[in-house]
C-alpha atoms as a PDB file:
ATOM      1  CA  UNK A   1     197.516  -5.143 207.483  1.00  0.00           C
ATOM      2  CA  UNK A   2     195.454  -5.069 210.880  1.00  0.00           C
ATOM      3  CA  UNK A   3     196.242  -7.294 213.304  1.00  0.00           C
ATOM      4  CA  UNK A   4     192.391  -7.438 214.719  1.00  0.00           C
ATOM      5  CA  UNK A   5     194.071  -7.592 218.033  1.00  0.00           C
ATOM      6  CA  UNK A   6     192.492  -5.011 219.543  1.00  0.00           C
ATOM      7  CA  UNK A   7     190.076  -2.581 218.848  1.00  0.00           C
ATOM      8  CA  UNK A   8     191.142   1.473 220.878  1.00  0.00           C
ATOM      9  CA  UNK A   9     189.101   4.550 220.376  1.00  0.00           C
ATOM     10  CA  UNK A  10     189.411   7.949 222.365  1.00  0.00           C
ATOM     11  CA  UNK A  11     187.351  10.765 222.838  1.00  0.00           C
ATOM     12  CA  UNK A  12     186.948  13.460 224.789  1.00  0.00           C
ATOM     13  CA  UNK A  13     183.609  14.260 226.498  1.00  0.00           C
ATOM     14  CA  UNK A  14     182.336  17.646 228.192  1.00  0.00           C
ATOM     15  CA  UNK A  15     181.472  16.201 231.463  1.00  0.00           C
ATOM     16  CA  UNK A  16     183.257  15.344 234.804  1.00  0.00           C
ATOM     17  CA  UNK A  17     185.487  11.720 235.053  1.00  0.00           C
ATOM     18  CA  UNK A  18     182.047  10.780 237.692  1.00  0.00           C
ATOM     19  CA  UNK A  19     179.560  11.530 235.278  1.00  0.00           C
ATOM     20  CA  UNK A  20     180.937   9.862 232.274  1.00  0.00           C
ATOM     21  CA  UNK A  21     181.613   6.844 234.616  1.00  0.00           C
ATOM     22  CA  UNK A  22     178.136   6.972 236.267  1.00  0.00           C
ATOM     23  CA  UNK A  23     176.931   6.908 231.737  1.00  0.00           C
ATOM     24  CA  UNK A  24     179.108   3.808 230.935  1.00  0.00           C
ATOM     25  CA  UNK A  25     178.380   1.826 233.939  1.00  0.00           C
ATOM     26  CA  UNK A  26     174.820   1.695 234.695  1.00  0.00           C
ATOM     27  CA  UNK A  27     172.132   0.635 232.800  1.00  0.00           C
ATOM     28  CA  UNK A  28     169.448   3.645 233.212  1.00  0.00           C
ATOM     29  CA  UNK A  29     172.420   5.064 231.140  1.00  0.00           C
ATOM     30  CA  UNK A  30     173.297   2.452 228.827  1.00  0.00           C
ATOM     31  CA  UNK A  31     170.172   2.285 227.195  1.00  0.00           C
ATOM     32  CA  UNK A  32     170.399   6.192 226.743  1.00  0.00           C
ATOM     33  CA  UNK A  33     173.411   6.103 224.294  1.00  0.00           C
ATOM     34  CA  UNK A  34     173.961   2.559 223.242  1.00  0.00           C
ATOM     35  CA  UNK A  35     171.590  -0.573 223.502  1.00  0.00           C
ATOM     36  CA  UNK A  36     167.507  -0.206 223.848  1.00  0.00           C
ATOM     37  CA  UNK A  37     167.626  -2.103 226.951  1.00  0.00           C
ATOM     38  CA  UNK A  38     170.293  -2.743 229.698  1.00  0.00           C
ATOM     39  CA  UNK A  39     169.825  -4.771 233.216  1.00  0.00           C
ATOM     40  CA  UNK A  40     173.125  -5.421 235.203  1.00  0.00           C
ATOM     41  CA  UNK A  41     174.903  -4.395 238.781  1.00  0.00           C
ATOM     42  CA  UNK A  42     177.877  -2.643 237.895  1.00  0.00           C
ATOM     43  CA  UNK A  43     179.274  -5.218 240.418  1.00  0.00           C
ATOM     44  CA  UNK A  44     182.458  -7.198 239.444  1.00  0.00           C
ATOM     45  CA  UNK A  45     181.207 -10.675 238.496  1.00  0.00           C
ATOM     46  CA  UNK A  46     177.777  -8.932 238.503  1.00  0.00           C
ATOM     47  CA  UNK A  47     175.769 -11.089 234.984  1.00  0.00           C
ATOM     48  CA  UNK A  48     173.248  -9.148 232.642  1.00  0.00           C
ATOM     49  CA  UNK A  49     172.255  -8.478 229.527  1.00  0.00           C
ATOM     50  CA  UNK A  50     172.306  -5.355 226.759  1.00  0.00           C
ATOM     51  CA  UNK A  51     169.464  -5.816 224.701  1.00  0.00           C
ATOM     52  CA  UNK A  52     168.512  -4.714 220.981  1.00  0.00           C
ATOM     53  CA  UNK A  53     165.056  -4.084 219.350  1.00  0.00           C
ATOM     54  CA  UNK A  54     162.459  -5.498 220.868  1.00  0.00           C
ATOM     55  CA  UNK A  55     164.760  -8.543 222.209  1.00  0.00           C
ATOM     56  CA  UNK A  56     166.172  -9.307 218.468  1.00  0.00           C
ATOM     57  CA  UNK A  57     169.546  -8.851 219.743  1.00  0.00           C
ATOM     58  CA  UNK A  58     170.294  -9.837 223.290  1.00  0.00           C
ATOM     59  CA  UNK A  59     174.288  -9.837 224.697  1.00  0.00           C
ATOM     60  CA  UNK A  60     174.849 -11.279 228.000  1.00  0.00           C
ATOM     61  CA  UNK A  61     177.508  -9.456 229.964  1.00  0.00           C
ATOM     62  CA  UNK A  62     179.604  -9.872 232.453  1.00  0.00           C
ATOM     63  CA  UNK A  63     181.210  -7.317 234.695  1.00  0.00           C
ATOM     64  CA  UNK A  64     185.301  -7.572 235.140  1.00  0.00           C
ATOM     65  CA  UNK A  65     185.885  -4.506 236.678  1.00  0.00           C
ATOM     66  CA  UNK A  66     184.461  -1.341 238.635  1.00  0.00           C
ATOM     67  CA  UNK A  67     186.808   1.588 239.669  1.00  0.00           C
ATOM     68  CA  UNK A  68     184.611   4.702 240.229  1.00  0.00           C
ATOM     69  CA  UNK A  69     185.647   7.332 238.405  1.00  0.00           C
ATOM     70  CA  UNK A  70     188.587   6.112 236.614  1.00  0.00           C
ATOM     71  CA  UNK A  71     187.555   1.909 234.989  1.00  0.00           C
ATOM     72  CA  UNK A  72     184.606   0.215 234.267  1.00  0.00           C
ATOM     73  CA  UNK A  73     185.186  -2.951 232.407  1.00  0.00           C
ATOM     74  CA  UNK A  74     183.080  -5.895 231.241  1.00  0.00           C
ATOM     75  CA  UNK A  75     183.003  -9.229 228.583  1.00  0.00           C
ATOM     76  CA  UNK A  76     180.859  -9.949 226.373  1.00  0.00           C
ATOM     77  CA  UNK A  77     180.049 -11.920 222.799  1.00  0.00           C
ATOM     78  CA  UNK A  78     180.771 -15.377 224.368  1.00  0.00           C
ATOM     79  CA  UNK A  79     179.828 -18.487 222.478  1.00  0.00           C
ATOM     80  CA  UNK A  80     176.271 -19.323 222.727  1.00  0.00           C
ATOM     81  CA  UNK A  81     174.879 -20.421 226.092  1.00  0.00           C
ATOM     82  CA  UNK A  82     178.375 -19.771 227.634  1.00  0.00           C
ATOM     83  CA  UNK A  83     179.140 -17.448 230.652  1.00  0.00           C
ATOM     84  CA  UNK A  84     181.357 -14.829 229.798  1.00  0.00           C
ATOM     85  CA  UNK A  85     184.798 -15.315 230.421  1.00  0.00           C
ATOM     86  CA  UNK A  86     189.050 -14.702 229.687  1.00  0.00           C
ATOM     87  CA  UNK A  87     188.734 -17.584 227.362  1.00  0.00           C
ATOM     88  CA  UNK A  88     185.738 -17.402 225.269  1.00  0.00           C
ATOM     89  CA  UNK A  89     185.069 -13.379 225.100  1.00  0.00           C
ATOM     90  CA  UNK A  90     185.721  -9.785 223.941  1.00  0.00           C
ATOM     91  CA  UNK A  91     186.794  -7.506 226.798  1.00  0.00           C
ATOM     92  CA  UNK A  92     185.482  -3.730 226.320  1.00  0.00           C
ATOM     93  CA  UNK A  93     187.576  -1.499 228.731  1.00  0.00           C
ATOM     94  CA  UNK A  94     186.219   2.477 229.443  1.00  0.00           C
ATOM     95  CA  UNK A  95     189.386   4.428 231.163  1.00  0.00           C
ATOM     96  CA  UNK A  96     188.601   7.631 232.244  1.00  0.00           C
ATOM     97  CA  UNK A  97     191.251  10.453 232.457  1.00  0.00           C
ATOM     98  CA  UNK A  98     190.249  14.077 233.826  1.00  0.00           C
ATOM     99  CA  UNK A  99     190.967  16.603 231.031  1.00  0.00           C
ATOM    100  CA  UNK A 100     190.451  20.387 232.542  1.00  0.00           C
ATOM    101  CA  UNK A 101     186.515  20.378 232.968  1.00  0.00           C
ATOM    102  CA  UNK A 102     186.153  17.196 230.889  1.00  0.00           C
ATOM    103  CA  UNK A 103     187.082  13.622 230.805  1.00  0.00           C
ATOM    104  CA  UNK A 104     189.249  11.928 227.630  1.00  0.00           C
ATOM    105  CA  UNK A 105     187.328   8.664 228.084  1.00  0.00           C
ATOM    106  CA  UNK A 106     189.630   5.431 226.161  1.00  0.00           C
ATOM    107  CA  UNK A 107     187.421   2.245 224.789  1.00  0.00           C
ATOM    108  CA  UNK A 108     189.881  -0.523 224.293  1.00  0.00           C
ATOM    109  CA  UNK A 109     187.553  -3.912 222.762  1.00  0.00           C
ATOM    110  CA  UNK A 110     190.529  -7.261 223.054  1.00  0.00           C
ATOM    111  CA  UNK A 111     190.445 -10.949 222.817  1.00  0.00           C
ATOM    112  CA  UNK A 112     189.495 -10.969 219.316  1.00  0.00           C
ATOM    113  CA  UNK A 113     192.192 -13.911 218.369  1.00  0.00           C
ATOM    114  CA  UNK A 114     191.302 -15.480 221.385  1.00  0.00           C
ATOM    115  CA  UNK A 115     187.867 -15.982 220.247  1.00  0.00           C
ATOM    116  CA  UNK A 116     189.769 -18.471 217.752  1.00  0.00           C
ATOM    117  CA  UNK A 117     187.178 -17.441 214.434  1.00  0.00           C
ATOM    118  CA  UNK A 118     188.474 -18.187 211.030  1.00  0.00           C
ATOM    119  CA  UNK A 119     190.563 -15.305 209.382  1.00  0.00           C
ATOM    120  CA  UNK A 120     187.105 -13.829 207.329  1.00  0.00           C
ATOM    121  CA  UNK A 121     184.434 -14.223 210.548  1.00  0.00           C
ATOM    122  CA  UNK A 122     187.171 -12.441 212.667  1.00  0.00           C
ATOM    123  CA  UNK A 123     187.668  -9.537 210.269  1.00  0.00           C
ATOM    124  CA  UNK A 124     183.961  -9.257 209.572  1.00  0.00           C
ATOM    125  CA  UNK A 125     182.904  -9.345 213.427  1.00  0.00           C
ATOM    126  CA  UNK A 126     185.929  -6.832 214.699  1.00  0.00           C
ATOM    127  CA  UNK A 127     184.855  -4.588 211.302  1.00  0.00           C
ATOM    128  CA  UNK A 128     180.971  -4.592 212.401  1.00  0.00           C
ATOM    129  CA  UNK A 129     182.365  -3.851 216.560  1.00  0.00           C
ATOM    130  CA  UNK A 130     184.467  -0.626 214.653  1.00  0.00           C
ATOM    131  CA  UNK A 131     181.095   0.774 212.817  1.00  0.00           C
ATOM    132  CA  UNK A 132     179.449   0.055 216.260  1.00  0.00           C
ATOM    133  CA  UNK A 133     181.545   1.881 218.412  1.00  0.00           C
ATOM    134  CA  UNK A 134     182.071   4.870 216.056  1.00  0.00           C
ATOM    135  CA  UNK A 135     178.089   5.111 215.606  1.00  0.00           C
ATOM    136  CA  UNK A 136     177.356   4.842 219.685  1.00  0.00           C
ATOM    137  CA  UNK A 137     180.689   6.904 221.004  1.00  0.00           C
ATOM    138  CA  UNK A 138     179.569  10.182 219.449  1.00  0.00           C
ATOM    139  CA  UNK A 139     176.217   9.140 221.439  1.00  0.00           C
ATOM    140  CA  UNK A 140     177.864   8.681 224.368  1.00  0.00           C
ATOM    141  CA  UNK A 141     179.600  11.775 224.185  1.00  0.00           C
ATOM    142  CA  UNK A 142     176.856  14.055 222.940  1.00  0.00           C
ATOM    143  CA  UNK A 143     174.411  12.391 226.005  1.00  0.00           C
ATOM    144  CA  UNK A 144     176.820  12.570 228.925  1.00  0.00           C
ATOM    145  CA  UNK A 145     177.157  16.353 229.952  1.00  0.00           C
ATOM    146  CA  UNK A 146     173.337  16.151 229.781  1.00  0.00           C
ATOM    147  CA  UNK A 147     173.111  13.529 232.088  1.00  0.00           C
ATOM    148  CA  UNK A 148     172.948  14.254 236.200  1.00  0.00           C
ATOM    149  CA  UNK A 149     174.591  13.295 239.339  1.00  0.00           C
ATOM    150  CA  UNK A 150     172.489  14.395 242.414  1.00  0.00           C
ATOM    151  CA  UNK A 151     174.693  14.748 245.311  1.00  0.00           C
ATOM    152  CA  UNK A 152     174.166  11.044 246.800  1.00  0.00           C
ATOM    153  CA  UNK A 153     176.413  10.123 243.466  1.00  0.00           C
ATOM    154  CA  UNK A 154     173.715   8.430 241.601  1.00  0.00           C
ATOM    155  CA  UNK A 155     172.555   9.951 238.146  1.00  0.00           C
ATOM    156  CA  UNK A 156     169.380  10.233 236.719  1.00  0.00           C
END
């Protein structure tokens, strides 16, 4: 049986540790690989938003933590009209590892129980997050050796 505890994937991406970091953590990026829209600082405590469609699904965020090129971490999926935070949220974690001329690039998604949903809304929700993640990853990783870092360190 799963736990629902926590939701890990891995893969490994053909592009430097400070590109892949540059594609998870700002929003020019985001919206390349995962949501249609994304506006945020990747700040810690920075607020924002990934939006859906044409604003038919909108996820505030909130950013935990920023460790160019290694962490960039942020909540999200609060209870309506709340702020993000250790209490009320899922925390999705990207960890970035060099690997040769790559980067093995770890997605850990936790505080599912925390969230306190009944047994079937928790095991629907963290079963939607798992097609989610296994639809946008291969994104991510097909997008980020295309993307590029000019020599200031921002991407484009």
């Amino acid at each position: 049986m799963v736990e629902f505890g926590k939701l890990e994937r891995e893969i490994r991406i053909d592009a430097a540790p400070e590109i892949v970091f540059d594609v998870v953590s700002r929003p020019e990026h985001i919206k390349m690989w995962w949501s249609d829209d994304a506006s945020f600082e990747p700040a810690p405590g920075a607020v924002g938003e990934l939006v859906w469609g044409d604003r038919a699904g909108v996820e505030p965020i909130t950013v935990v933590n920023v460790d160019p090129p290694r962490k960039f971490a942020f909540r999200w999926i609060a209870s309506d009209g709340q702020l993000a935070d250790a209490n009320n949220s899922l925390l999705v974690t990207f960890k970035l590892e060099p690997s040769g001329d790559g980067t093995i690039l770890r997605m850990t998604e936790s505080g599912w129980r925390e969230k306190g949903w009944e047994a079937a809304v928790l095991e629907e929700a963290f079963r939607d997050h798992e097609r989610g993640w296994d639809m946008f990853l291969p994104r991510l990783q097909s997008y980020a050796p295309s993307a590029v870092v000019h020599a200031s360190g921002a991407t484009k």
